[in-house]
PDB file of N, CA and C in Angstrom:
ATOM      1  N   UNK A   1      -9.648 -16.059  43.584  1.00  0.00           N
ATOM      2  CA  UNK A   1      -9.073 -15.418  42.423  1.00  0.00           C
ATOM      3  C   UNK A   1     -10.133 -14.518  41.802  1.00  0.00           C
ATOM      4  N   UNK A   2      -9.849 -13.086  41.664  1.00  0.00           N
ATOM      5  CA  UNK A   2     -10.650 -12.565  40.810  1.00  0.00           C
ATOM      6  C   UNK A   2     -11.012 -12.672  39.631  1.00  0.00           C
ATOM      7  N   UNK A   3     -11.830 -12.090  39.008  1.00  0.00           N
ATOM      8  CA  UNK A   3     -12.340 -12.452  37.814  1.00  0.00           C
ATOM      9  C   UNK A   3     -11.421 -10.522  36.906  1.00  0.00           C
ATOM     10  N   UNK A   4     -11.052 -10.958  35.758  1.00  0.00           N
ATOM     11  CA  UNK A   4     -10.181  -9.881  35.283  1.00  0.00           C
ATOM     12  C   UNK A   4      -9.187 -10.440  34.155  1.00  0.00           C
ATOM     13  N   UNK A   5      -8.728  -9.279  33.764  1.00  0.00           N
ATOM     14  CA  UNK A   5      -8.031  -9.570  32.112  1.00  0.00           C
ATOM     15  C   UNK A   5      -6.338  -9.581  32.896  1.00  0.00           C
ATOM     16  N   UNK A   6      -5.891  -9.169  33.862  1.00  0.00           N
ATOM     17  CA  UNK A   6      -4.708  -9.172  34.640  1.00  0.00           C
ATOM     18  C   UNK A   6      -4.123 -10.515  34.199  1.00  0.00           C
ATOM     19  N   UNK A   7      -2.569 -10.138  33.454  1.00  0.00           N
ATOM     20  CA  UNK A   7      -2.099 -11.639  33.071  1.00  0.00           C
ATOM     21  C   UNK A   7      -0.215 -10.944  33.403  1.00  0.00           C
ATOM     22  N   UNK A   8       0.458 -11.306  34.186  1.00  0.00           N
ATOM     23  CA  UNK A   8       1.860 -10.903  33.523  1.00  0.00           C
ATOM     24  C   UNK A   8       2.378 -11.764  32.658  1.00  0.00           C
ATOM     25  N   UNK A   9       2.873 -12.718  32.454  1.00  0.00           N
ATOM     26  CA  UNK A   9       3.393 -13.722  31.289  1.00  0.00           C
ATOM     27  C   UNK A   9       2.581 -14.923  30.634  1.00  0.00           C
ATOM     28  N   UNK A  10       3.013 -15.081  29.564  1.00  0.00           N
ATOM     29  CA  UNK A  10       2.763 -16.020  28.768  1.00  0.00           C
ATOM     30  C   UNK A  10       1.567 -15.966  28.262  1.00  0.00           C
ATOM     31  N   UNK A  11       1.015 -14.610  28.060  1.00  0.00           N
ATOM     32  CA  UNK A  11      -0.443 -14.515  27.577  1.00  0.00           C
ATOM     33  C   UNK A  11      -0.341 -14.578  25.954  1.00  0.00           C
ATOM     34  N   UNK A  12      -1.313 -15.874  25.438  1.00  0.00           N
ATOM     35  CA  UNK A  12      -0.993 -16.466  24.254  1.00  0.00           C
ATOM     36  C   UNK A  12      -1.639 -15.438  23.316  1.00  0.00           C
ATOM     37  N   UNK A  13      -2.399 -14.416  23.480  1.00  0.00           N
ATOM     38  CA  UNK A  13      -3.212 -13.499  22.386  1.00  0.00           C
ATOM     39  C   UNK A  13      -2.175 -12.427  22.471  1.00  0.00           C
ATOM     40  N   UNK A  14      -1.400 -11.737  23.045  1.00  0.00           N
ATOM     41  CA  UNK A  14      -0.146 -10.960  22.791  1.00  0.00           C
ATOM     42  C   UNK A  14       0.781 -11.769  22.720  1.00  0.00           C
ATOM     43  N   UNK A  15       1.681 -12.794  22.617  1.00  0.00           N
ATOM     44  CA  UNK A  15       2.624 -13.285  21.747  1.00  0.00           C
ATOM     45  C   UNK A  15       2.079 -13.248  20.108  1.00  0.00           C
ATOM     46  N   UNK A  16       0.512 -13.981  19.916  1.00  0.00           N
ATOM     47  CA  UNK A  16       0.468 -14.255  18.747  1.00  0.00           C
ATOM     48  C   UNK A  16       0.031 -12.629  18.041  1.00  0.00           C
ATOM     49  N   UNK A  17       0.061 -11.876  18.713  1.00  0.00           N
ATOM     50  CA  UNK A  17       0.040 -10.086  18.208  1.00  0.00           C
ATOM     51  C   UNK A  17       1.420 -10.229  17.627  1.00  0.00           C
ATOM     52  N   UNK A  18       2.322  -9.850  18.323  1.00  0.00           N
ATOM     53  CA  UNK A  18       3.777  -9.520  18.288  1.00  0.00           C
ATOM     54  C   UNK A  18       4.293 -10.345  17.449  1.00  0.00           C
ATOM     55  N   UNK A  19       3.905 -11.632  17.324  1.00  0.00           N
ATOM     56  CA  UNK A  19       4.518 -12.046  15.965  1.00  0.00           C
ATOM     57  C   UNK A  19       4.146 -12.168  13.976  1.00  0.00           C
ATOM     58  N   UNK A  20       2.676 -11.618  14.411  1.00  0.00           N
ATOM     59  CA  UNK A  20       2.490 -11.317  13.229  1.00  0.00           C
ATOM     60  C   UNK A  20       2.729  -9.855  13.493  1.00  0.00           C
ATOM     61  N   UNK A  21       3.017  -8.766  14.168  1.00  0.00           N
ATOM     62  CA  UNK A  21       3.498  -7.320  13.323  1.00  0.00           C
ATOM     63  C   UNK A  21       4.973  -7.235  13.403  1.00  0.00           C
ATOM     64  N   UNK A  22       5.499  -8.620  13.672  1.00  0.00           N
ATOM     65  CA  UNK A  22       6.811  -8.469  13.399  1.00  0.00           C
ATOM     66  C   UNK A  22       7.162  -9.898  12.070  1.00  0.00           C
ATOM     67  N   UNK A  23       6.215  -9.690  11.200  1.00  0.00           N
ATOM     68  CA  UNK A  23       6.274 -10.752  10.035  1.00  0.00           C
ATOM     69  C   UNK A  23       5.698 -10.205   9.075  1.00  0.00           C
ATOM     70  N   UNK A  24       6.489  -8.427   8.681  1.00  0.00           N
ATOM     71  CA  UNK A  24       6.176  -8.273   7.751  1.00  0.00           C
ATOM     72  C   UNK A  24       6.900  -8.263   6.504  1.00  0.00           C
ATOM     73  N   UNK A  25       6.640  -8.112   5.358  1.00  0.00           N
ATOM     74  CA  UNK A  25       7.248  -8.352   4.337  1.00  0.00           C
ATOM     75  C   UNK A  25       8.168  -7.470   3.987  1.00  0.00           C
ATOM     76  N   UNK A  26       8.941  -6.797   3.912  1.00  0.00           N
ATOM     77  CA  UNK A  26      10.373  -6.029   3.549  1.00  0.00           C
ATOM     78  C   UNK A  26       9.936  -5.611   1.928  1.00  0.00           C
ATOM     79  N   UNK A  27       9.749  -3.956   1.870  1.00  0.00           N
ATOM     80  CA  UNK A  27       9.369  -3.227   0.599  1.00  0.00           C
ATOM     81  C   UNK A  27       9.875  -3.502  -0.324  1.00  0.00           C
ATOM     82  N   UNK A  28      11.334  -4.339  -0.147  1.00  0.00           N
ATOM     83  CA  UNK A  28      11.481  -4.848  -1.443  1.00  0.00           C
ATOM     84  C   UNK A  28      11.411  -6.019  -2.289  1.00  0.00           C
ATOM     85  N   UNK A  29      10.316  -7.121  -1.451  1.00  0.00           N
ATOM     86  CA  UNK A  29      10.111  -7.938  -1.632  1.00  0.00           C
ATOM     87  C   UNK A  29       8.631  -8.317  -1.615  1.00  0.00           C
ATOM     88  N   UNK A  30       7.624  -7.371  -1.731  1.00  0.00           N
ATOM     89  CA  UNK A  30       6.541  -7.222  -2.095  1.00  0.00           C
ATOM     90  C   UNK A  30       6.035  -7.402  -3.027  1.00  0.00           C
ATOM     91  N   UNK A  31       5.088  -7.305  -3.533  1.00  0.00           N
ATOM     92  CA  UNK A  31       4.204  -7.479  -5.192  1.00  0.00           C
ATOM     93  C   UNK A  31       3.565  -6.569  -5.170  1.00  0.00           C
ATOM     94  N   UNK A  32       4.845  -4.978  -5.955  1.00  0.00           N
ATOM     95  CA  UNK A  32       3.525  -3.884  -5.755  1.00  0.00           C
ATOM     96  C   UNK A  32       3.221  -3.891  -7.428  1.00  0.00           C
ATOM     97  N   UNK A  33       2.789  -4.043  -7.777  1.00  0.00           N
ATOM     98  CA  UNK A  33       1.727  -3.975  -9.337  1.00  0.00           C
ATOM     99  C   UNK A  33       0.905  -2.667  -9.741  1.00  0.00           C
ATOM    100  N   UNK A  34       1.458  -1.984 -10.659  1.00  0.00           N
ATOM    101  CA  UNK A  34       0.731  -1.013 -11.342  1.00  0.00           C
ATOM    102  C   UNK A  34       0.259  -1.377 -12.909  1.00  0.00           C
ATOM    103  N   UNK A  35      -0.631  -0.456 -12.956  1.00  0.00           N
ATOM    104  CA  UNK A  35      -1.517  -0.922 -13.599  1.00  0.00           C
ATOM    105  C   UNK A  35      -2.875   0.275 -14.457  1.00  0.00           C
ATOM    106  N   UNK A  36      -2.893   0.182 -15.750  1.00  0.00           N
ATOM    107  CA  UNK A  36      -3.118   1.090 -16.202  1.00  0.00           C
ATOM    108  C   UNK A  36      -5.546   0.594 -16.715  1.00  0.00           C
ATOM    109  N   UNK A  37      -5.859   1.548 -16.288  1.00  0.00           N
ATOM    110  CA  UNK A  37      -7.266   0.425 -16.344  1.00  0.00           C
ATOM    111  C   UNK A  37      -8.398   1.822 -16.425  1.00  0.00           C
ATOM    112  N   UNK A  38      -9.528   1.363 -17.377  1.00  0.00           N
ATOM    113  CA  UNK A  38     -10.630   2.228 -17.401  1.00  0.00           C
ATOM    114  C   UNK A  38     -11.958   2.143 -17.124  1.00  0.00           C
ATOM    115  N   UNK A  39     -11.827   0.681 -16.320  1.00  0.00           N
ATOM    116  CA  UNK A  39     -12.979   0.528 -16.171  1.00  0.00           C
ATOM    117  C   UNK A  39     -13.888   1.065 -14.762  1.00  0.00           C
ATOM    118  N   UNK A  40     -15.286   1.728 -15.344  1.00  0.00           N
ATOM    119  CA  UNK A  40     -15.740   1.714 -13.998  1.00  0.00           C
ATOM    120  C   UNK A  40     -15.706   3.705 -13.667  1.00  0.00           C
ATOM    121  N   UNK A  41     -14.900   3.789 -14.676  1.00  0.00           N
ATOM    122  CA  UNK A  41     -14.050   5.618 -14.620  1.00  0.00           C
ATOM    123  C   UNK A  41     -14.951   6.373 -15.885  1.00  0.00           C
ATOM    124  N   UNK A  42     -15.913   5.923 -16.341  1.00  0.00           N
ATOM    125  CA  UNK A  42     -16.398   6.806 -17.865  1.00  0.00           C
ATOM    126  C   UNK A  42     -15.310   7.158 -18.588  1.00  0.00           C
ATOM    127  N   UNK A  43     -14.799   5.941 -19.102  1.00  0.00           N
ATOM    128  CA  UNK A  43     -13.935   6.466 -19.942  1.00  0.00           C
ATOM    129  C   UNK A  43     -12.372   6.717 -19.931  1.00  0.00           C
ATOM    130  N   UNK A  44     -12.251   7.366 -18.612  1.00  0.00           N
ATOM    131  CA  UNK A  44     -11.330   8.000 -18.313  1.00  0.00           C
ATOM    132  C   UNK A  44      -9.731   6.931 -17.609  1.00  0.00           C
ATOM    133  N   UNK A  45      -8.825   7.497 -17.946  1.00  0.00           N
ATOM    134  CA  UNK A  45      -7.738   6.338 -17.390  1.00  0.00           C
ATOM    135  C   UNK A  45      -7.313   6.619 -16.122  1.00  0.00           C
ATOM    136  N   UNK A  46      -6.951   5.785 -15.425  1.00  0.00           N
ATOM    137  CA  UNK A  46      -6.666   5.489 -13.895  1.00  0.00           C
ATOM    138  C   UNK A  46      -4.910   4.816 -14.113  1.00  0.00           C
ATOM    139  N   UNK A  47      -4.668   5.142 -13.097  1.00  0.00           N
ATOM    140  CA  UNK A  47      -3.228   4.372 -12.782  1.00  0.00           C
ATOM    141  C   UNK A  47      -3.572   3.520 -11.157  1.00  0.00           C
ATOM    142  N   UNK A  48      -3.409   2.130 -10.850  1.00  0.00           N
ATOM    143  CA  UNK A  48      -3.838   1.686 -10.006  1.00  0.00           C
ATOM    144  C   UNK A  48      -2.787   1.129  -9.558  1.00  0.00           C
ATOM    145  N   UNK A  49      -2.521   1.244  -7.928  1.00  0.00           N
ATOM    146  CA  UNK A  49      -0.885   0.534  -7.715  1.00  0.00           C
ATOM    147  C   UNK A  49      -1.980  -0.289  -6.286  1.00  0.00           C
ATOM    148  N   UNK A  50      -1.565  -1.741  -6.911  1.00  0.00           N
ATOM    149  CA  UNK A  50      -1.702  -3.082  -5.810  1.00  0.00           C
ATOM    150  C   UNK A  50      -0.828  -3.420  -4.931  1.00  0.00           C
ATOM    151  N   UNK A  51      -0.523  -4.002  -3.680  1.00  0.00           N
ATOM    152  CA  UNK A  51       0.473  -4.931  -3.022  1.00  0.00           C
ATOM    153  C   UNK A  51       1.288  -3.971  -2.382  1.00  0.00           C
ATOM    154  N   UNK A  52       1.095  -2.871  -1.629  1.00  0.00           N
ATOM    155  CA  UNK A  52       1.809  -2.381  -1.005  1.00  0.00           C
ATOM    156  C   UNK A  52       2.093  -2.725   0.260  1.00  0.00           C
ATOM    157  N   UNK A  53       0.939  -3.119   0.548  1.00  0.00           N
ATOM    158  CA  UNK A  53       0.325  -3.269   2.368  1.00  0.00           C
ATOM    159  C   UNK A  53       1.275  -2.381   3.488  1.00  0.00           C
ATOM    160  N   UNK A  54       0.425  -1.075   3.011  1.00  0.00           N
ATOM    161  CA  UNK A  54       0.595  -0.427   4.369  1.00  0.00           C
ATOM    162  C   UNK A  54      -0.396  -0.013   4.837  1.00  0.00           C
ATOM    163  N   UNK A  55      -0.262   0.541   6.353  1.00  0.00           N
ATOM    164  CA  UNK A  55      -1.147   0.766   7.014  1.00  0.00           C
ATOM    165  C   UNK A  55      -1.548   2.093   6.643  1.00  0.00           C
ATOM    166  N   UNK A  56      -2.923   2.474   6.808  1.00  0.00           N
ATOM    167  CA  UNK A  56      -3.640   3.468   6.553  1.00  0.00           C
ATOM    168  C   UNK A  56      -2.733   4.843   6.324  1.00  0.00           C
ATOM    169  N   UNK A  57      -2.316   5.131   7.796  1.00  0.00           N
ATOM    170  CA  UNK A  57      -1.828   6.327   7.701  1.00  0.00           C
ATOM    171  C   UNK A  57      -0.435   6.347   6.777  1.00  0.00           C
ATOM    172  N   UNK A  58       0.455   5.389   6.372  1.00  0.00           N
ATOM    173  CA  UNK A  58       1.479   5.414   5.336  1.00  0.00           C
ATOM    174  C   UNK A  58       1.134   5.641   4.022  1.00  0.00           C
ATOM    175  N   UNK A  59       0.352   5.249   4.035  1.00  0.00           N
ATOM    176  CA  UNK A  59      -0.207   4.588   2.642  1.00  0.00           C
ATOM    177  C   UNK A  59      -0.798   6.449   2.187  1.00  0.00           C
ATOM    178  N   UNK A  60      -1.499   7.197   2.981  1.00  0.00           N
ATOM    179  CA  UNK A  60      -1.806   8.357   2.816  1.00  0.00           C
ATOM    180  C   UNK A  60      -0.629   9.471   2.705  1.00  0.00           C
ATOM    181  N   UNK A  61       0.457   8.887   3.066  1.00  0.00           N
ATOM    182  CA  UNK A  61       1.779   9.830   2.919  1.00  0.00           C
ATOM    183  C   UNK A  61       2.226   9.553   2.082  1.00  0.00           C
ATOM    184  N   UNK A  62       2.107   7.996   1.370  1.00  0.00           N
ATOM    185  CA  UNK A  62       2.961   7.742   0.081  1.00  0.00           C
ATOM    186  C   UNK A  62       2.243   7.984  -1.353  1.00  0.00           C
ATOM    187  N   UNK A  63       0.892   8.637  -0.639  1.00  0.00           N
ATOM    188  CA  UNK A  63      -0.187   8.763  -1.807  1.00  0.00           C
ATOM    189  C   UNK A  63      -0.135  10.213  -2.205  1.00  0.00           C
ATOM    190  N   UNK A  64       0.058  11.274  -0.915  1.00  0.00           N
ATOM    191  CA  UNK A  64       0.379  12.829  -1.246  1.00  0.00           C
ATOM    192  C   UNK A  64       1.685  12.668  -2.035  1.00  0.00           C
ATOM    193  N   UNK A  65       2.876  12.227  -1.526  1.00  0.00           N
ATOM    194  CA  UNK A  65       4.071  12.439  -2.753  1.00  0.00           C
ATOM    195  C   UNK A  65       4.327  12.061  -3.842  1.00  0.00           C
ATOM    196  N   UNK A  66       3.192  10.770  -4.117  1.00  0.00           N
ATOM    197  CA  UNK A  66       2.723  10.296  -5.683  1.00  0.00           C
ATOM    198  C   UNK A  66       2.287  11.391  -6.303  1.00  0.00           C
ATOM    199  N   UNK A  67       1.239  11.883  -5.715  1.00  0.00           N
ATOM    200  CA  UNK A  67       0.497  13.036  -6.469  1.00  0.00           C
ATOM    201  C   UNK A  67       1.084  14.104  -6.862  1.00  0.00           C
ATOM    202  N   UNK A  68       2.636  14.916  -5.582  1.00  0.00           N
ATOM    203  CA  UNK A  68       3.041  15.447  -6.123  1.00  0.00           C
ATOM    204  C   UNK A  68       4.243  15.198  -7.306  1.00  0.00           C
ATOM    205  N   UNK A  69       4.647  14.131  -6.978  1.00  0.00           N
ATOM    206  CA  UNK A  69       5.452  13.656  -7.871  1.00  0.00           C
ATOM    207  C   UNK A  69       5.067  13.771  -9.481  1.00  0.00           C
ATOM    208  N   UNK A  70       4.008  13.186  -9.282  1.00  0.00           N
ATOM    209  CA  UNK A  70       3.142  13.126 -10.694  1.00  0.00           C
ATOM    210  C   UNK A  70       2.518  14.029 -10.698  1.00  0.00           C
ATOM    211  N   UNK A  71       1.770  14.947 -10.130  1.00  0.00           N
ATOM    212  CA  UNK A  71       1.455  16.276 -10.493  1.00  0.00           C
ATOM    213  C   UNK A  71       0.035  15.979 -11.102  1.00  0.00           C
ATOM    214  N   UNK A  72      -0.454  15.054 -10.450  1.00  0.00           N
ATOM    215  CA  UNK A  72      -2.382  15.064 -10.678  1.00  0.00           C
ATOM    216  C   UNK A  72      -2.744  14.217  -9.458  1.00  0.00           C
ATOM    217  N   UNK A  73      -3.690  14.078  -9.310  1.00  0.00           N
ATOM    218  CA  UNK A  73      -4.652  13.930  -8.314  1.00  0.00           C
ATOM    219  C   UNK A  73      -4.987  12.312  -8.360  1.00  0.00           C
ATOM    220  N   UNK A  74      -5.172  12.050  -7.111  1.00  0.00           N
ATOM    221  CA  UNK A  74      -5.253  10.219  -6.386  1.00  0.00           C
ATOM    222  C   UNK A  74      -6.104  10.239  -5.433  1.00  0.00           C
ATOM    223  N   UNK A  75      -6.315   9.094  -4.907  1.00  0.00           N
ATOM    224  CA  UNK A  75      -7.502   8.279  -3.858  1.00  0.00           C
ATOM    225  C   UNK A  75      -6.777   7.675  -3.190  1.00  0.00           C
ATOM    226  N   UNK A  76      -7.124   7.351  -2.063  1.00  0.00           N
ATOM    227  CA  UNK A  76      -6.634   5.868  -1.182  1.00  0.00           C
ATOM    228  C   UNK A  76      -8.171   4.801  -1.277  1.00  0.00           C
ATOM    229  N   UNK A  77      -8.158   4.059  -2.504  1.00  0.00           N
ATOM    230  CA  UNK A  77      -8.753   3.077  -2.344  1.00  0.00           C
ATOM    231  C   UNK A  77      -9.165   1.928  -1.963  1.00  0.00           C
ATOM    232  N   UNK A  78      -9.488   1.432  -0.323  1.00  0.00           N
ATOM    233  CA  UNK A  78      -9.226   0.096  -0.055  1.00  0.00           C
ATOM    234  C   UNK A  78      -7.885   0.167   0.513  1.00  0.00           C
ATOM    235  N   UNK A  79      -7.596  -0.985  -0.346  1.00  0.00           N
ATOM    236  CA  UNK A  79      -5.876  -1.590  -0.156  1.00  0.00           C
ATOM    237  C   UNK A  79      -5.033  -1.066  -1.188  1.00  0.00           C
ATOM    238  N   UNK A  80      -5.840  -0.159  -2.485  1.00  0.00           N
ATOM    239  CA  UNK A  80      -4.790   0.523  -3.155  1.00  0.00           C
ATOM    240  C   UNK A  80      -4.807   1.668  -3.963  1.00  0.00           C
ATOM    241  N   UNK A  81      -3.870   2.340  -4.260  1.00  0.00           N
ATOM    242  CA  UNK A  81      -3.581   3.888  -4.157  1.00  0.00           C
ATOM    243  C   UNK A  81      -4.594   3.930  -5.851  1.00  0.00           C
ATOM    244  N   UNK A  82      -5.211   4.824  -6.089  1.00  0.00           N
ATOM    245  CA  UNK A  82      -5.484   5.125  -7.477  1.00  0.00           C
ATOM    246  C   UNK A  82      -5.245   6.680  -8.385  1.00  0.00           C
ATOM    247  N   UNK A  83      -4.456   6.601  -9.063  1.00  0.00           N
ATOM    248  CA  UNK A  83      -3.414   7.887  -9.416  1.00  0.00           C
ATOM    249  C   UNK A  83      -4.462   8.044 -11.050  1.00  0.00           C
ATOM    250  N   UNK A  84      -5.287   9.966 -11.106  1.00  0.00           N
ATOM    251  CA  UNK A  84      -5.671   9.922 -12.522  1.00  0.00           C
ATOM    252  C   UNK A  84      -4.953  10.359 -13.537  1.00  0.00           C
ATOM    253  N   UNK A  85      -5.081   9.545 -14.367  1.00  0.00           N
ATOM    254  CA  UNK A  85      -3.992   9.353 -15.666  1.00  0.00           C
ATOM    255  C   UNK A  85      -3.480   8.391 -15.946  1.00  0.00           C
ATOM    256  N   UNK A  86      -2.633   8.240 -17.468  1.00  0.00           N
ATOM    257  CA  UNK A  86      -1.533   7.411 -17.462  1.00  0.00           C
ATOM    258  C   UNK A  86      -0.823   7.839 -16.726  1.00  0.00           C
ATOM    259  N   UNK A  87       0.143   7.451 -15.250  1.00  0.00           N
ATOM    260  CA  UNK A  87       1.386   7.292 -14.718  1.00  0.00           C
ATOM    261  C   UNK A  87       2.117   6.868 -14.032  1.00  0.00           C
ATOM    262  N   UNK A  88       2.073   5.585 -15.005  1.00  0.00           N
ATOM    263  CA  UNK A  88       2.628   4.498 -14.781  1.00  0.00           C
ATOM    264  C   UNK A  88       4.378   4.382 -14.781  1.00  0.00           C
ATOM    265  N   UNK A  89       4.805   5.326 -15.531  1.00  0.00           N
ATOM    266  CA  UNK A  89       6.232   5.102 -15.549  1.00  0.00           C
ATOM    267  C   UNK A  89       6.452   6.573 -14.494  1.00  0.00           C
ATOM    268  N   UNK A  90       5.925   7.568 -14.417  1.00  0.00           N
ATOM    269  CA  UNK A  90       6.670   8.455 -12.744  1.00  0.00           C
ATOM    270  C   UNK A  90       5.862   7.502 -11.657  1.00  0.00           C
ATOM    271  N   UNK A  91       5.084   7.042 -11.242  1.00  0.00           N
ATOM    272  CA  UNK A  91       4.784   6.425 -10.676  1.00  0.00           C
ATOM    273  C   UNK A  91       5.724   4.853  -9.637  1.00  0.00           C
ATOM    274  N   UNK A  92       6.320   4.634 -10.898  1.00  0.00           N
ATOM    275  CA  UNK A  92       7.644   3.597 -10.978  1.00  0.00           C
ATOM    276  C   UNK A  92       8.788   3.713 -10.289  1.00  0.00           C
ATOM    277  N   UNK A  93       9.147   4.931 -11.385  1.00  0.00           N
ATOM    278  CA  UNK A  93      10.200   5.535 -10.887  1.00  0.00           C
ATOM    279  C   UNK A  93       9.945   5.939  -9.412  1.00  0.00           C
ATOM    280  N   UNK A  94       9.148   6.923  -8.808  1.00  0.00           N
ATOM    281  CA  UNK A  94       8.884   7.438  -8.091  1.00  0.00           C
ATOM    282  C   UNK A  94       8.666   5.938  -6.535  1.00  0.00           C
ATOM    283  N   UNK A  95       8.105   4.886  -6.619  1.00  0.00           N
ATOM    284  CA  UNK A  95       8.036   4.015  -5.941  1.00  0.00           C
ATOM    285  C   UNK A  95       9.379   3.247  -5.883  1.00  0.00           C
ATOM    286  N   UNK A  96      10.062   3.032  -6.763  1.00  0.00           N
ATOM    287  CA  UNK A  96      11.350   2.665  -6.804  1.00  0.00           C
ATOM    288  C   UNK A  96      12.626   3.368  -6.080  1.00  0.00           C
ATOM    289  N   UNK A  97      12.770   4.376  -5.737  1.00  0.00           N
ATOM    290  CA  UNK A  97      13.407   5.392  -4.965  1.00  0.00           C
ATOM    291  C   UNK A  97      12.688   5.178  -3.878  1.00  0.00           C
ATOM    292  N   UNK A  98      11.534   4.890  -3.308  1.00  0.00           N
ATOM    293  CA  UNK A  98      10.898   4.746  -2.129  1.00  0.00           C
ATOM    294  C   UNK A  98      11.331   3.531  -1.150  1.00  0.00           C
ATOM    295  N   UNK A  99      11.734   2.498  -2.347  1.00  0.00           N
ATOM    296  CA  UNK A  99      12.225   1.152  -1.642  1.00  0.00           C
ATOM    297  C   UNK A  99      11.840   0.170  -1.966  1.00  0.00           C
ATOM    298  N   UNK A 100      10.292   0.348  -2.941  1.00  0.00           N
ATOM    299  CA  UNK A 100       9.774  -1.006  -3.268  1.00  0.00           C
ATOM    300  C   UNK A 100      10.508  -1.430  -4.530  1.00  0.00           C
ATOM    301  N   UNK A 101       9.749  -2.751  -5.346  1.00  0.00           N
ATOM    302  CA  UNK A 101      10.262  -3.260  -6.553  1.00  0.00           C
ATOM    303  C   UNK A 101       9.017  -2.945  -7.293  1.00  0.00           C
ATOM    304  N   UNK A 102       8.602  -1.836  -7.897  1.00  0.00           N
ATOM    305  CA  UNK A 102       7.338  -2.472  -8.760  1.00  0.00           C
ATOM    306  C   UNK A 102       7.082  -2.804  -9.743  1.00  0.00           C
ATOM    307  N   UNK A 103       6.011  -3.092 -10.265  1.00  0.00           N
ATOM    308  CA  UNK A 103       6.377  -3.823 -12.030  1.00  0.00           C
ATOM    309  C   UNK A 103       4.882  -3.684 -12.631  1.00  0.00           C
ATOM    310  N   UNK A 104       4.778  -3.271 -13.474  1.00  0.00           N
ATOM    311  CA  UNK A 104       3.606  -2.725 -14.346  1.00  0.00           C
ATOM    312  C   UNK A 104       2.935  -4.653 -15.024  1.00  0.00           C
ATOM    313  N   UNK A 105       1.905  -4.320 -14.656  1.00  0.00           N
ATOM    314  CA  UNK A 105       0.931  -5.693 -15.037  1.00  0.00           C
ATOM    315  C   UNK A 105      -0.107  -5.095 -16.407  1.00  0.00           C
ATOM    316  N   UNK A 106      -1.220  -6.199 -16.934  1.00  0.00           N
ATOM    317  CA  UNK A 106      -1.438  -5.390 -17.808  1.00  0.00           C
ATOM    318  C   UNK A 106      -0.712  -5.160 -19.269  1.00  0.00           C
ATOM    319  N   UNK A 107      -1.314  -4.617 -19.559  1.00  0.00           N
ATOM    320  CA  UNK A 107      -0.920  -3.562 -21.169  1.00  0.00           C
ATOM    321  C   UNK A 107      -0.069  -2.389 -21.370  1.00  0.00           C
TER     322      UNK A 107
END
């Protein structure tokens, strides 16, 4: 028998792939959390949206139509989007038409 990664069935590291990217959470049953915060910014206010979990490249498409939506300028931080300003309620709105549930945490 050679030595080699050659497997046709029952290879236990691709089942356990395939079932966690097929165990994901449904956008409308997420914990996406916005959130209005100054710390860390001189001063300045941030809009911070948590709990989206998407993958990189989504997360960068849902971050350009925030921006235009809201009409100022964002980051892809980490694991979450950071929008400058208060805008928290187009932000809402704007994620809510997208599919998620979100809900403002905070003040």
């Amino acid at each position: 028998m050679s030595k080699g990664g050659w497997s046709e069935f029952n290879d236990p590291l691709k089942t356990i792939e395939n079932d966690t990217q097929n165990s994901v959470t449904p956008k409308g049953k997420r914990q996406v959390r916005l959130e209005r915060t100054r710390s860390g910014k001189k001063g300045k206010m941030v809009t911070v949206i948590k709990g989206l979990e998407l993958k990189p490249v989504e997360a960068k498409k849902i971050l350009k139509n925030l921006k235009i939506a809201c009409g100022t300028g964002g980051a892809l931080k980490g694991d979450f989007l950071e929008l400058q300003g208060d805008q928290i309620s187009k932000a809402q709105e704007f994620l809510f038409k997208e599919g998620f549930s979100p809900k403002q945490s905070g003040g």
